[in-house]
C-alpha atoms as a PDB file:
ATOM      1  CA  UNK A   1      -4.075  -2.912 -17.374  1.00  0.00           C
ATOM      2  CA  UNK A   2      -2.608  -6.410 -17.979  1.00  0.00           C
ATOM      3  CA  UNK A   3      -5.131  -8.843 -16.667  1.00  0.00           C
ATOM      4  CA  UNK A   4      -4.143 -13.024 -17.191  1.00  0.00           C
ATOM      5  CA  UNK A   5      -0.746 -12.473 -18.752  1.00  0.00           C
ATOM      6  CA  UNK A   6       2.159 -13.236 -16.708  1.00  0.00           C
ATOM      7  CA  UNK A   7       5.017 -10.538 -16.030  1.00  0.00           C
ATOM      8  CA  UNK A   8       8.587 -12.315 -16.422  1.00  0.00           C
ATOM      9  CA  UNK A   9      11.100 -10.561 -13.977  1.00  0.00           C
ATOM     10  CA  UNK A  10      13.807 -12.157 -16.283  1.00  0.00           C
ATOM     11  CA  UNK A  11      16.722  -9.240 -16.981  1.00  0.00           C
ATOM     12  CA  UNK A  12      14.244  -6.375 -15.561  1.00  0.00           C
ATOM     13  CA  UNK A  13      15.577  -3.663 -13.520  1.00  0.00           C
ATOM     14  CA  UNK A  14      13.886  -3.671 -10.212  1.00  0.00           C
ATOM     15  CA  UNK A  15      14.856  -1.124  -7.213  1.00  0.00           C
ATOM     16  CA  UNK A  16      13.791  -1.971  -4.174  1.00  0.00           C
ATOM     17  CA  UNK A  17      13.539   0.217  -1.026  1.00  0.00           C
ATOM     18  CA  UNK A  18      14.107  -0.102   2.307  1.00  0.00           C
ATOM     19  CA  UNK A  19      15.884  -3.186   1.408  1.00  0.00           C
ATOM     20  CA  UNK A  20      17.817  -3.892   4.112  1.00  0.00           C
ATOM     21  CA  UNK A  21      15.614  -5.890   6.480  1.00  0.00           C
ATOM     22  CA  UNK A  22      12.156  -7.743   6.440  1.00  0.00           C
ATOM     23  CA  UNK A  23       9.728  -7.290   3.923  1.00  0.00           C
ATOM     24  CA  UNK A  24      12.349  -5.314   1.473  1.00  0.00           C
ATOM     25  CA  UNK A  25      15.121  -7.707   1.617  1.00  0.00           C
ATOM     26  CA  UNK A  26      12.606 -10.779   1.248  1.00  0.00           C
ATOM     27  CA  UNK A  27      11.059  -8.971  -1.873  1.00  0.00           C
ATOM     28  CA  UNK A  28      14.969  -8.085  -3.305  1.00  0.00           C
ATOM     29  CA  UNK A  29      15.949 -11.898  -2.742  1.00  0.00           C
ATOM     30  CA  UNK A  30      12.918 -13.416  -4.881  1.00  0.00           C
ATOM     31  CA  UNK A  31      13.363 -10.902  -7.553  1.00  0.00           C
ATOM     32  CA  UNK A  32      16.889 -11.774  -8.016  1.00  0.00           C
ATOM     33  CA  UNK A  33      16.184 -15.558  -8.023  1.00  0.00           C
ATOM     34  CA  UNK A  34      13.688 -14.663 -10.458  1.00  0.00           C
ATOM     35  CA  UNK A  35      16.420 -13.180 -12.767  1.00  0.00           C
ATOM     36  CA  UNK A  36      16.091  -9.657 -12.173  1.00  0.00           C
ATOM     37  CA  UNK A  37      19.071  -7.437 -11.867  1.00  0.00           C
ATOM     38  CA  UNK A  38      17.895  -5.832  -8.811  1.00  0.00           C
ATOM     39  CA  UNK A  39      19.051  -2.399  -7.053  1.00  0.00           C
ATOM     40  CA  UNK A  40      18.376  -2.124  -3.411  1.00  0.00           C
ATOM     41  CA  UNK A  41      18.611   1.008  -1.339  1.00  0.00           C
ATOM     42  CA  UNK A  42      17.903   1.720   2.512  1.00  0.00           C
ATOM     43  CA  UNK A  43      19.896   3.782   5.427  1.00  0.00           C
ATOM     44  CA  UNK A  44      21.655   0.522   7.474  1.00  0.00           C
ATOM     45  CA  UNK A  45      25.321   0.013   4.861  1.00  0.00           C
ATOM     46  CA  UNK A  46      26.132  -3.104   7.106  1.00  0.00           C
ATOM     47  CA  UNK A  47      22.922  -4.701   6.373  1.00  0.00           C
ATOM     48  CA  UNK A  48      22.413  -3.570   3.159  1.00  0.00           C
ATOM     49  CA  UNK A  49      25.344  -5.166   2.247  1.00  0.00           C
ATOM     50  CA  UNK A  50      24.562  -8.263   3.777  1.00  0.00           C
ATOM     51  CA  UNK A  51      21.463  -7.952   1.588  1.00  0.00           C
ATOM     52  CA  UNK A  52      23.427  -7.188  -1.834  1.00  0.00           C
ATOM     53  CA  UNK A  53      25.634 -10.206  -0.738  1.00  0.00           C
ATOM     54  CA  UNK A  54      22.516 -12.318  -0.597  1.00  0.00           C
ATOM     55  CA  UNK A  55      21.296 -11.062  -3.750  1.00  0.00           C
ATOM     56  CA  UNK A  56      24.141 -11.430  -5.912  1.00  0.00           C
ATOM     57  CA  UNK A  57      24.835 -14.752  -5.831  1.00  0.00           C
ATOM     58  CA  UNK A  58      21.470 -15.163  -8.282  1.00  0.00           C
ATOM     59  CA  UNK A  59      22.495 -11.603  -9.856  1.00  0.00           C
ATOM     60  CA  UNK A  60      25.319 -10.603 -10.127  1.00  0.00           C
ATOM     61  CA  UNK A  61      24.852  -6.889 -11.712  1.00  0.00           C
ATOM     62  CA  UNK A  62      22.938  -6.037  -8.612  1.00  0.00           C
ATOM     63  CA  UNK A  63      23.971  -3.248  -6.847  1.00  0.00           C
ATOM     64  CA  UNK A  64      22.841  -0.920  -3.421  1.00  0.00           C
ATOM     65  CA  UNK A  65      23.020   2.872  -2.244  1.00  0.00           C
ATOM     66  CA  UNK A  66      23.038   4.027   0.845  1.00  0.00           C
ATOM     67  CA  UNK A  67      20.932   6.567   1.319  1.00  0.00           C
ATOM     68  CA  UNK A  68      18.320   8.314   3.355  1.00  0.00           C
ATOM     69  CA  UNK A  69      14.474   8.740   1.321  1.00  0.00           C
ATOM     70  CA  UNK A  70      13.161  10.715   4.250  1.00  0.00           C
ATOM     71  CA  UNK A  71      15.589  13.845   3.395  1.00  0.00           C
ATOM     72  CA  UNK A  72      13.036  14.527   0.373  1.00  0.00           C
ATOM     73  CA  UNK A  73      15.548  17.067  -1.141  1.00  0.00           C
ATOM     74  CA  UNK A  74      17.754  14.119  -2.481  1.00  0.00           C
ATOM     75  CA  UNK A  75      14.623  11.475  -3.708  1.00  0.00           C
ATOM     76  CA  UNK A  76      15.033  13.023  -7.049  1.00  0.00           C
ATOM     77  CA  UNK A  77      18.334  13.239  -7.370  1.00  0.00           C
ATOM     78  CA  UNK A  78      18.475   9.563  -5.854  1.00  0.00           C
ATOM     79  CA  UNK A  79      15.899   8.688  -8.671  1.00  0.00           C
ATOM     80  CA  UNK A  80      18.316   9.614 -11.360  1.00  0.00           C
ATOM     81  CA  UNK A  81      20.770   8.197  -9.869  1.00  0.00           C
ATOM     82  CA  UNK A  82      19.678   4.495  -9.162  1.00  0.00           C
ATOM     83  CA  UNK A  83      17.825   4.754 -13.193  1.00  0.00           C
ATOM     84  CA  UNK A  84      20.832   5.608 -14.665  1.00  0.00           C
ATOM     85  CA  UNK A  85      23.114   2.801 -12.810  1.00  0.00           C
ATOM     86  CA  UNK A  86      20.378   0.145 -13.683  1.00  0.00           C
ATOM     87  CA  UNK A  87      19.938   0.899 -17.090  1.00  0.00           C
ATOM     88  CA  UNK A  88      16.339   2.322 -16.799  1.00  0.00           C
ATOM     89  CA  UNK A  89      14.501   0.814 -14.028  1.00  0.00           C
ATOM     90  CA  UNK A  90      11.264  -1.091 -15.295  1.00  0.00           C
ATOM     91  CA  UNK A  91       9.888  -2.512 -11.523  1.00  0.00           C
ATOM     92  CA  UNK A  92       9.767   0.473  -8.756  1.00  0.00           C
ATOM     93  CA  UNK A  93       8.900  -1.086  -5.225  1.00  0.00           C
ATOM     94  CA  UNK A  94       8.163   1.909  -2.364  1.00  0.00           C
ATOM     95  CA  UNK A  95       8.675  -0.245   0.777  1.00  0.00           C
ATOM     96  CA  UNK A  96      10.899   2.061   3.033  1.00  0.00           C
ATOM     97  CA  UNK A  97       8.560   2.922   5.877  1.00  0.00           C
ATOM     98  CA  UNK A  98       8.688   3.460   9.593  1.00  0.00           C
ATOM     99  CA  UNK A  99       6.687   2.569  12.218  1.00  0.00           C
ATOM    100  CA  UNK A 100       5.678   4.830  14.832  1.00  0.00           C
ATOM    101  CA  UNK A 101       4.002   2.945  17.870  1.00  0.00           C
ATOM    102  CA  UNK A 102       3.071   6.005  20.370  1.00  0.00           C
ATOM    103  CA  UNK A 103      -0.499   6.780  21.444  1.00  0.00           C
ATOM    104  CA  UNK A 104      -1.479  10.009  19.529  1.00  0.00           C
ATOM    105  CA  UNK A 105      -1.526  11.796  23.006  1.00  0.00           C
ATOM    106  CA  UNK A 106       2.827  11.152  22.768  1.00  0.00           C
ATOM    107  CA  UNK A 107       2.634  12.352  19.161  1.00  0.00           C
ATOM    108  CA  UNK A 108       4.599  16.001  18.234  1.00  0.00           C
ATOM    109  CA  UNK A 109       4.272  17.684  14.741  1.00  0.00           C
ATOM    110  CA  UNK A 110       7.742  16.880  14.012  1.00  0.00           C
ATOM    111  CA  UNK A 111       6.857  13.132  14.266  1.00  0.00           C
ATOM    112  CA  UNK A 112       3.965  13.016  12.617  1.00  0.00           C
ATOM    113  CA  UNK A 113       6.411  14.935   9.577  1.00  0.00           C
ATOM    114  CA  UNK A 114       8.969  12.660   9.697  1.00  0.00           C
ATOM    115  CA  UNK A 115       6.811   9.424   9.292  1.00  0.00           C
ATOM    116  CA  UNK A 116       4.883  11.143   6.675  1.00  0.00           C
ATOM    117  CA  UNK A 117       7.736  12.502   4.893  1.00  0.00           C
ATOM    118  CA  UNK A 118       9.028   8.239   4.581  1.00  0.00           C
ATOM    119  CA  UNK A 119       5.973   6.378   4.567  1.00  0.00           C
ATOM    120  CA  UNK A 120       4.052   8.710   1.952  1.00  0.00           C
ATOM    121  CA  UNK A 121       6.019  11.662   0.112  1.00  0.00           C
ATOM    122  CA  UNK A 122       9.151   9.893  -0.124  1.00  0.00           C
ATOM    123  CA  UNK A 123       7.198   7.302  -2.135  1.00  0.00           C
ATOM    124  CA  UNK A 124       5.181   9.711  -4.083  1.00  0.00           C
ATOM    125  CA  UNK A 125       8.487  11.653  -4.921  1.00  0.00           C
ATOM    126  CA  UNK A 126      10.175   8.619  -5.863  1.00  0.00           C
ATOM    127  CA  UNK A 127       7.033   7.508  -8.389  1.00  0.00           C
ATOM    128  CA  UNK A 128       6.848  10.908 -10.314  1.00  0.00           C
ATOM    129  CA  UNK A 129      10.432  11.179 -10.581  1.00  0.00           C
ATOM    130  CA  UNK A 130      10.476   7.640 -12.382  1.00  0.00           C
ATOM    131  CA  UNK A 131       7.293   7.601 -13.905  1.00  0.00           C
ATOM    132  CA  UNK A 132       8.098   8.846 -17.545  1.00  0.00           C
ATOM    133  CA  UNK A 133      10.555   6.092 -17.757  1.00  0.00           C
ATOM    134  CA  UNK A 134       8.290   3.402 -16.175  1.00  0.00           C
ATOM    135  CA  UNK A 135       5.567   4.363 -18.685  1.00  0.00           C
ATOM    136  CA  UNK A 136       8.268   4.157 -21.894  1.00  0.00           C
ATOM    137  CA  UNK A 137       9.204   0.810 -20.416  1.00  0.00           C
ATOM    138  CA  UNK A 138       5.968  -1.049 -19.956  1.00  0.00           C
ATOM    139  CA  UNK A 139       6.961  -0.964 -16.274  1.00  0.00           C
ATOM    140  CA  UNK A 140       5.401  -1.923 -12.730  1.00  0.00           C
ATOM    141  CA  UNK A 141       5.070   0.298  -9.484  1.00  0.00           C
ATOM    142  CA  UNK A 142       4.502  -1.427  -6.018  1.00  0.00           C
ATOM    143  CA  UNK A 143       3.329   0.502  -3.271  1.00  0.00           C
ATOM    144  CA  UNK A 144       3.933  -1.372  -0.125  1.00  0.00           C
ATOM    145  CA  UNK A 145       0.946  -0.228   2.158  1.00  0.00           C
ATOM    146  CA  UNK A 146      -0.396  -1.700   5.692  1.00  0.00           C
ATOM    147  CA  UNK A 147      -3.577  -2.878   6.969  1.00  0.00           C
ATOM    148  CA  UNK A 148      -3.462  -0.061   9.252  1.00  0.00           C
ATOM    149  CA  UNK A 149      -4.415   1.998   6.564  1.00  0.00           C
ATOM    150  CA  UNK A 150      -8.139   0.698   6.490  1.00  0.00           C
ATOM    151  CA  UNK A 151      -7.779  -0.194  10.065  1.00  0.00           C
ATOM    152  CA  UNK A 152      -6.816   2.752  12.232  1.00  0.00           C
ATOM    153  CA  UNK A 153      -5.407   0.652  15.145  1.00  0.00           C
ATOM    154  CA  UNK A 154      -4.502   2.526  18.286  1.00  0.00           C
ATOM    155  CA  UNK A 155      -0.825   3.872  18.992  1.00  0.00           C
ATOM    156  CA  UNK A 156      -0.057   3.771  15.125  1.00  0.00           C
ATOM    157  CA  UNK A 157      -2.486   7.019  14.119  1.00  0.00           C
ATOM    158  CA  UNK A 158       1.026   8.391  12.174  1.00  0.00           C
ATOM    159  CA  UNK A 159       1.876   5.418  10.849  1.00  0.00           C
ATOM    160  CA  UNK A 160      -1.842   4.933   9.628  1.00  0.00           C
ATOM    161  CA  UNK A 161      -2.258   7.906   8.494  1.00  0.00           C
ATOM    162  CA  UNK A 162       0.488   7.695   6.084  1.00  0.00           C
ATOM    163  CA  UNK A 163      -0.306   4.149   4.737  1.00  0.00           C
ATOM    164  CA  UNK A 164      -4.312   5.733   3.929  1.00  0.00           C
ATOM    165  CA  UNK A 165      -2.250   8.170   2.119  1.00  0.00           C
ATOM    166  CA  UNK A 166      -0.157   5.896   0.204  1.00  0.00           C
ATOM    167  CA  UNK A 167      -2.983   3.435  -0.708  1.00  0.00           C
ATOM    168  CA  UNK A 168      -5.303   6.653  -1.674  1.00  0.00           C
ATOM    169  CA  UNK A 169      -2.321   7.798  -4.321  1.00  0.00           C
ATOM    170  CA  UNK A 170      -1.615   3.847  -5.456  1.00  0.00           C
ATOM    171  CA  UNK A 171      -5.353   3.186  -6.052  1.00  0.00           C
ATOM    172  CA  UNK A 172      -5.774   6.725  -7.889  1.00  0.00           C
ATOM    173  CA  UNK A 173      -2.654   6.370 -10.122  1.00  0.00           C
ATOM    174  CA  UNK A 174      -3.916   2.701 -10.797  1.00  0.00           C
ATOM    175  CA  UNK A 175      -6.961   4.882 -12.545  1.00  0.00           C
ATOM    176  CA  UNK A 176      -5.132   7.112 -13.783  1.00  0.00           C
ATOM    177  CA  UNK A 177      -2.777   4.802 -15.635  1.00  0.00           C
ATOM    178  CA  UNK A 178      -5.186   2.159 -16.225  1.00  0.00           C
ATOM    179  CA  UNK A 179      -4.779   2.994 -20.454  1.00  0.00           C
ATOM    180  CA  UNK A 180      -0.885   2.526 -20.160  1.00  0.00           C
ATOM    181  CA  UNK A 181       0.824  -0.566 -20.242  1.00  0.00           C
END
């Protein structure tokens, strides 16, 4: 692990989901000032092209996909994809997430699923898929979590649940790829 060195974002190839609002389009807007060619990808084309508009007036060879991470048939697919347009993505941020503000009493199965299947697998699917190709390139993963993952507030048990699940994973792989650049 890289402790006290800085990390220059200058020409690295950062894909950012769930870029097309908030904390995703924020996060795709400083990396591109910061001279990243950066790839953005969420569901919403109108505002993800408001976001790519945004973006490449400090980068230029940005680009976006439309596309859906919760269908977890097409993350891998996706992965290749969005690493082959970019030239080998060296920055990976997993910020595509949903909320899901119900008291658990209003909660189904197929809910629960669905915010699991964005919040946590789509993430995890995403990671593995690039991972050989992060190592190789000395590159960063961020894992956008929540407080709600240590907190357990009331009417977000899904959404909490699949934050814990996504902080459990980052702060394992961490370990696990603590000898790696």
């Amino acid at each position: 692990m890289l402790t006290g060195t800085s990390y220059s974002l200058a020409d690295k190839k950062v894909l950012v989901t769930g870029a097309s609002s908030g904390i995703g389009a924020a996060l795709a807007e400083g990396f591109a000032e910061r001279g990243a060619v950066v790839g953005i990808c969420a569901r919403r084309e109108d505002r993800l092209r408001d976001v790519l508009e945004r973006i490449r007036k400090h980068s230029p060879d940005s680009r976006s996909w439309v596309t859906d991470l919760s269908n977890l048939d097409g993350v891998e697919s996706f992965a290749r994809r969005a690493d082959n347009d970019l030239g080998g993505i060296e920055v990976l941020v997993n910020n595509a997430g949903v909320p899901k503000r119900r008291p658990v009493t209003r909660l189904t199965p197929d809910v629960v699923d669905a915010v699991m299947a964005l919040n946590y697998a789509s993430p995890v699917r995403l990671t593995l898929a690039l991972l050989p190709g992060l190592i190789e390139r000395g590159g960063r993963i961020v894992n956008i979590s929540s407080v709600a993952a240590r907190l357990g507030p009331g009417s977000e048990a899904a959404y909490a649940a699949s934050k814990a699940a996504l902080t459990a994973w980052s702060e394992a792989m961490a370990v696990d790829l603590a000898d790696t650049d």
